[in-house]
C-alpha atoms as a PDB file:
ATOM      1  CA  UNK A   1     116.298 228.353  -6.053  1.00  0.00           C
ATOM      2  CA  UNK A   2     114.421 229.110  -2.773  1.00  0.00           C
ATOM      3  CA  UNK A   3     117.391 229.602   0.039  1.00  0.00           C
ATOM      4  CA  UNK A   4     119.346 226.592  -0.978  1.00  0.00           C
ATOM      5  CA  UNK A   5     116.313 224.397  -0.017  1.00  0.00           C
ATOM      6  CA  UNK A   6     115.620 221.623  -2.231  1.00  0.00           C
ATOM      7  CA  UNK A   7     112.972 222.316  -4.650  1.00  0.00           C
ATOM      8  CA  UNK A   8     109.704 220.011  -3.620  1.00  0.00           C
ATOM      9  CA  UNK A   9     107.839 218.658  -7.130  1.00  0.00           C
ATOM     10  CA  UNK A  10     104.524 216.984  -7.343  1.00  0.00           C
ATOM     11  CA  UNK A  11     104.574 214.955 -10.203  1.00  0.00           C
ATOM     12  CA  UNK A  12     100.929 213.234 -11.216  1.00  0.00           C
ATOM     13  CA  UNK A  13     101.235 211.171 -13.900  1.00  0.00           C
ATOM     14  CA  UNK A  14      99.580 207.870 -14.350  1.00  0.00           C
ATOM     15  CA  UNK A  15     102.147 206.260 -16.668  1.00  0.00           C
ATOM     16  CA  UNK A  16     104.811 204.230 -14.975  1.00  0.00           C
ATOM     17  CA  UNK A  17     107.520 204.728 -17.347  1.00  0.00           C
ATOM     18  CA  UNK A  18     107.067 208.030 -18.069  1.00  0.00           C
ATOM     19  CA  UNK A  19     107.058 208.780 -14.588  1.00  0.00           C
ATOM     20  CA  UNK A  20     110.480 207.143 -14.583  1.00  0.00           C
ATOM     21  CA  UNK A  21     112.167 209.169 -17.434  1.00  0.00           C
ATOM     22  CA  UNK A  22     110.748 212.382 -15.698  1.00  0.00           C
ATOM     23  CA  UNK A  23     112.558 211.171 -12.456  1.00  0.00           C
ATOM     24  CA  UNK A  24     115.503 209.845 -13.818  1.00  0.00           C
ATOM     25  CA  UNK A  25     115.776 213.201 -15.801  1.00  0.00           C
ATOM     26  CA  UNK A  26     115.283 215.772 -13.011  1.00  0.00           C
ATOM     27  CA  UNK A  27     117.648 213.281 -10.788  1.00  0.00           C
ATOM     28  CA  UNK A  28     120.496 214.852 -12.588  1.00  0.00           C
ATOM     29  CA  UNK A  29     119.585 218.609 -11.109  1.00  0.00           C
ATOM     30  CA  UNK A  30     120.441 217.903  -7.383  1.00  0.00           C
ATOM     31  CA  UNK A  31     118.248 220.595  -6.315  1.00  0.00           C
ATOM     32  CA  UNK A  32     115.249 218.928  -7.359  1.00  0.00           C
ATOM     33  CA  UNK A  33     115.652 215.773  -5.009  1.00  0.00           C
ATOM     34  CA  UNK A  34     112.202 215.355  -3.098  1.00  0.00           C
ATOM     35  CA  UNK A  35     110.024 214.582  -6.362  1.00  0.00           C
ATOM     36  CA  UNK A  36     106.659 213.151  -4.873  1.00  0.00           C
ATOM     37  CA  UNK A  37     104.705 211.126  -7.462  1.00  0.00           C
ATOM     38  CA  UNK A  38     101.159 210.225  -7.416  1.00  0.00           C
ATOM     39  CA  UNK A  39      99.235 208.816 -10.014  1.00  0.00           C
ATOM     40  CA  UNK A  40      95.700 210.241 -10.535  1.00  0.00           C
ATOM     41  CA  UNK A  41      93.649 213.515 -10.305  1.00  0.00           C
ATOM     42  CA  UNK A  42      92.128 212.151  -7.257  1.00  0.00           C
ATOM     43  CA  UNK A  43      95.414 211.578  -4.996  1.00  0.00           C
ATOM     44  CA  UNK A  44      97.116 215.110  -6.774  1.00  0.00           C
ATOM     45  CA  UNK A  45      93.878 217.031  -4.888  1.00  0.00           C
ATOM     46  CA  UNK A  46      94.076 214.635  -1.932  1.00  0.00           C
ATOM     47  CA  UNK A  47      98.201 215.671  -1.451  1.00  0.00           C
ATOM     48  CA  UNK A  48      97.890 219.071  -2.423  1.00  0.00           C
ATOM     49  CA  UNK A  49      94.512 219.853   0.331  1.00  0.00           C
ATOM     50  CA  UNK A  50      95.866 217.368   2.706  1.00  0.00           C
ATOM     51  CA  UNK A  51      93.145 215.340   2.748  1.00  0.00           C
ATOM     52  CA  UNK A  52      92.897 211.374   3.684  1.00  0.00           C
ATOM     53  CA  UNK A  53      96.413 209.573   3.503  1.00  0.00           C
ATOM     54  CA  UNK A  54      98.347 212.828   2.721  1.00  0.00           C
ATOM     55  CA  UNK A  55      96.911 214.935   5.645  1.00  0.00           C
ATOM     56  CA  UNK A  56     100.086 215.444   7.686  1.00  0.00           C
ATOM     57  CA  UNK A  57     101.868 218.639   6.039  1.00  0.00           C
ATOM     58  CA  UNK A  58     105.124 217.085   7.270  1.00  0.00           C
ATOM     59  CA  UNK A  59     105.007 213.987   4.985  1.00  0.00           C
ATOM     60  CA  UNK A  60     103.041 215.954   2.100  1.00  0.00           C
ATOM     61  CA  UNK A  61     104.774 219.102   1.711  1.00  0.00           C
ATOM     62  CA  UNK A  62     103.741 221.565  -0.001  1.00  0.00           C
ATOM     63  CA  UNK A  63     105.227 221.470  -3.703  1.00  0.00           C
ATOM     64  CA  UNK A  64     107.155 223.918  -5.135  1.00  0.00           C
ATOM     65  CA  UNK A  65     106.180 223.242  -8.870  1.00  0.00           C
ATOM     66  CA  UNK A  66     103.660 220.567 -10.168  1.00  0.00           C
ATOM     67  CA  UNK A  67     104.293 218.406 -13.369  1.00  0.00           C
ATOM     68  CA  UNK A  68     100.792 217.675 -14.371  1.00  0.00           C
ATOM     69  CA  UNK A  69      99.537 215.144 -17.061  1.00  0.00           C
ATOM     70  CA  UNK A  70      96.346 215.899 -18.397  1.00  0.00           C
ATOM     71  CA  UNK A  71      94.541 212.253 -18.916  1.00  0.00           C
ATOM     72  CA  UNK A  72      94.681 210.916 -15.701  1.00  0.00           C
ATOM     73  CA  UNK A  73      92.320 208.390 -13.915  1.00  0.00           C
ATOM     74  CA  UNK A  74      89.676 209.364 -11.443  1.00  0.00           C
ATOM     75  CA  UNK A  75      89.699 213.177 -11.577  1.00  0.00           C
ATOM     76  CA  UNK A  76      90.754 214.639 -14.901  1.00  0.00           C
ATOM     77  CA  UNK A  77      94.276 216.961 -15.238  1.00  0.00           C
ATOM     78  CA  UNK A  78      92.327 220.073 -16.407  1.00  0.00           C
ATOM     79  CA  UNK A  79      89.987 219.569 -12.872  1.00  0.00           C
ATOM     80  CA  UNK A  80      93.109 219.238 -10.998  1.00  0.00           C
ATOM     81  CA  UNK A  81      94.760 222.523 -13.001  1.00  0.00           C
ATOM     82  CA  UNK A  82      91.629 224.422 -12.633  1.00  0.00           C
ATOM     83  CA  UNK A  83      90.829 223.289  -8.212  1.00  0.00           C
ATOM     84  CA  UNK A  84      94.711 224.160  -7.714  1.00  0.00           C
ATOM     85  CA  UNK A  85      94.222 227.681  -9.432  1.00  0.00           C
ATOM     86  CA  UNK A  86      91.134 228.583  -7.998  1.00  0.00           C
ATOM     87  CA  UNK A  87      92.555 228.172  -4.363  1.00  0.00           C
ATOM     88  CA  UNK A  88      94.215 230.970  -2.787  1.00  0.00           C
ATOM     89  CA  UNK A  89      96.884 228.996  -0.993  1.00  0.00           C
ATOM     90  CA  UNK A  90      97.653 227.252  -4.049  1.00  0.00           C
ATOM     91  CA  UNK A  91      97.126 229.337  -6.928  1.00  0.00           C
ATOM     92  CA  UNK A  92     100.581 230.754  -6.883  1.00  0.00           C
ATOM     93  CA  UNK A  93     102.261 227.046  -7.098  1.00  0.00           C
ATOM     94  CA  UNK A  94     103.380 226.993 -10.778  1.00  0.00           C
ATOM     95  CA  UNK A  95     101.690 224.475 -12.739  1.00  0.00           C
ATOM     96  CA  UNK A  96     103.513 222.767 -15.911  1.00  0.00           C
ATOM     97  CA  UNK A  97     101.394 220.427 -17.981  1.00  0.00           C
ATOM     98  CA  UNK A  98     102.856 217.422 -19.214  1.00  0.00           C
ATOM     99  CA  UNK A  99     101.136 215.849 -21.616  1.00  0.00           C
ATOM    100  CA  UNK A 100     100.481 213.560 -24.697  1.00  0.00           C
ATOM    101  CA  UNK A 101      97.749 215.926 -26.377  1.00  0.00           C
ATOM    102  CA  UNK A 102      99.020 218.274 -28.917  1.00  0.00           C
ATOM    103  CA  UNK A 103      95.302 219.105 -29.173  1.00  0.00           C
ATOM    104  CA  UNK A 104      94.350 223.043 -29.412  1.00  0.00           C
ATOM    105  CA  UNK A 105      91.782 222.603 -27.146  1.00  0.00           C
ATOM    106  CA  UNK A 106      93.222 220.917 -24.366  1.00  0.00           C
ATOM    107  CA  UNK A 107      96.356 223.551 -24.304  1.00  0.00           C
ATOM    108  CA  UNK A 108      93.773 226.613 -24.598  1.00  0.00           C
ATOM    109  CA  UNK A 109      91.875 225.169 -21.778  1.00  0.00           C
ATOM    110  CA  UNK A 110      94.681 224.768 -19.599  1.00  0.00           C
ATOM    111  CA  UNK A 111      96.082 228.192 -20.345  1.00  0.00           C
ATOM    112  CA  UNK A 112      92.837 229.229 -19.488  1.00  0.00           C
ATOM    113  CA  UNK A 113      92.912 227.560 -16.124  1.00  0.00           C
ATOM    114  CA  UNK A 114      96.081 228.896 -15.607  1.00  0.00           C
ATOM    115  CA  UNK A 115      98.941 226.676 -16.443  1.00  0.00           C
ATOM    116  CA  UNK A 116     102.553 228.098 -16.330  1.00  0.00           C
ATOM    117  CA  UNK A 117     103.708 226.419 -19.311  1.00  0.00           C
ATOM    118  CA  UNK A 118     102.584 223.577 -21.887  1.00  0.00           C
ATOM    119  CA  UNK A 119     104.576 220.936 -23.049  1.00  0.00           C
ATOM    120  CA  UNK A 120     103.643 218.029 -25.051  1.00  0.00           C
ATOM    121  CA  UNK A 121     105.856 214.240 -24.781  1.00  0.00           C
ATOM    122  CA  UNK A 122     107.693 213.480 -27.329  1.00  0.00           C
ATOM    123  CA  UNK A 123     106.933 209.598 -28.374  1.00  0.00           C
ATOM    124  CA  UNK A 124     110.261 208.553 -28.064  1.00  0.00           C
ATOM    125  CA  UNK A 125     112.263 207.988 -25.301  1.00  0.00           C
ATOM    126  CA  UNK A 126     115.683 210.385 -26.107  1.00  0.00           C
ATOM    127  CA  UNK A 127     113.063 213.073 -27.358  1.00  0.00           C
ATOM    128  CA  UNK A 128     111.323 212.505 -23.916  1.00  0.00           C
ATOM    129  CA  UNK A 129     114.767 212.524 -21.642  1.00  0.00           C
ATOM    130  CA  UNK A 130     115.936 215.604 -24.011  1.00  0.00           C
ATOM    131  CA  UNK A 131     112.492 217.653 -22.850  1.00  0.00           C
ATOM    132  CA  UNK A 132     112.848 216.797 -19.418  1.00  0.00           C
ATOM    133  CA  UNK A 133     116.836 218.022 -19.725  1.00  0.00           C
ATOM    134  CA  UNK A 134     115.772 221.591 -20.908  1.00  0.00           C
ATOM    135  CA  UNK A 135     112.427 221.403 -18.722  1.00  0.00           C
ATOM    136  CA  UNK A 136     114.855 220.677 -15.983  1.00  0.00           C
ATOM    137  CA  UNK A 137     117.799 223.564 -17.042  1.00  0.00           C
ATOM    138  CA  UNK A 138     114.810 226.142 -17.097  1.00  0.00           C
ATOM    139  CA  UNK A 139     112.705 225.439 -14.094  1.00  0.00           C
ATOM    140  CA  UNK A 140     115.435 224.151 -11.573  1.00  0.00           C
ATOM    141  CA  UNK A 141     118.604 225.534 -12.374  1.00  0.00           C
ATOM    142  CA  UNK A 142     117.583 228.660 -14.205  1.00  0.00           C
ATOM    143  CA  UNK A 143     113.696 230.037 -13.125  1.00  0.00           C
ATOM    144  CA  UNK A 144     113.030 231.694  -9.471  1.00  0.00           C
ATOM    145  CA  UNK A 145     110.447 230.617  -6.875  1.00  0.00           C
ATOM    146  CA  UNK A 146     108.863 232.844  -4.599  1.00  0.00           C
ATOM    147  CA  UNK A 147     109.577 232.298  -0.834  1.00  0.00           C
END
């Protein structure tokens, strides 16, 4: 944990409720209580440069860890992964996709880009809360963050 801050997470994913089970999950880890949630590429790039409605660094912190789902509207996941790895403030911000697509491709490509980890939603919902528990265990409670 960085200092006994909270840990900031950007979470961009376009689907309502699974945004909800990921919040509801990570809730739980009180460490992990500033989760900002946008939901396309677009307004991920937009928080992360500070552009347009998220230009004040004060209301769009700088995220600790980003949750990432790959099909998003606007500007595809795999853009996102690859503009947020390719910049040198943001490169080091570890990157977790979060996704439907068990496809090869689409998890080589992202390692590619540079993702931290992979993981694929389970369809159902106590599959889903159970992945965000152990997502949760390992990168709040258990993984370090650089200062």
């Amino acid at each position: 944990m960085i200092k006994g801050e909270p840990i900031s997470i950007l979470l961009v994913e376009d689907d309502p409720a699974h945004a909800e089970i990921v919040r509801r999950n990570l809730a739980d880890f009180r460490v992990a209580n500033r989760i900002h949630h946008v939901a396309d590429g677009q307004a991920a790039l937009d928080y992360l440069f500070h552009q347009g409605v998220y230009a004040d660094p004060e209301t769009s912190p700088r995220p600790h860890l980003v949750l990432l789902d790959l099909r998003l509207p606007k500007v595809d996941g795999q853009e996102v992964l690859r503009r947020i790895k390719e910049d040198a403030d943001l490169r080091r911000i570890p990157t977790v996709v979060l996704t439907t697509s068990a496809a090869e491709l689409d998890m080589v490509r992202a390692y590619n880009h540079g993702a931290g980890s992979y993981l694929v939603k389970p369809v159902g919902f106590e599959q889903f809360s159970g992945l965000m528990k152990a997502f949760g265990f390992y990168w709040l409670a258990w993984n370090q963050f650089p200062d």
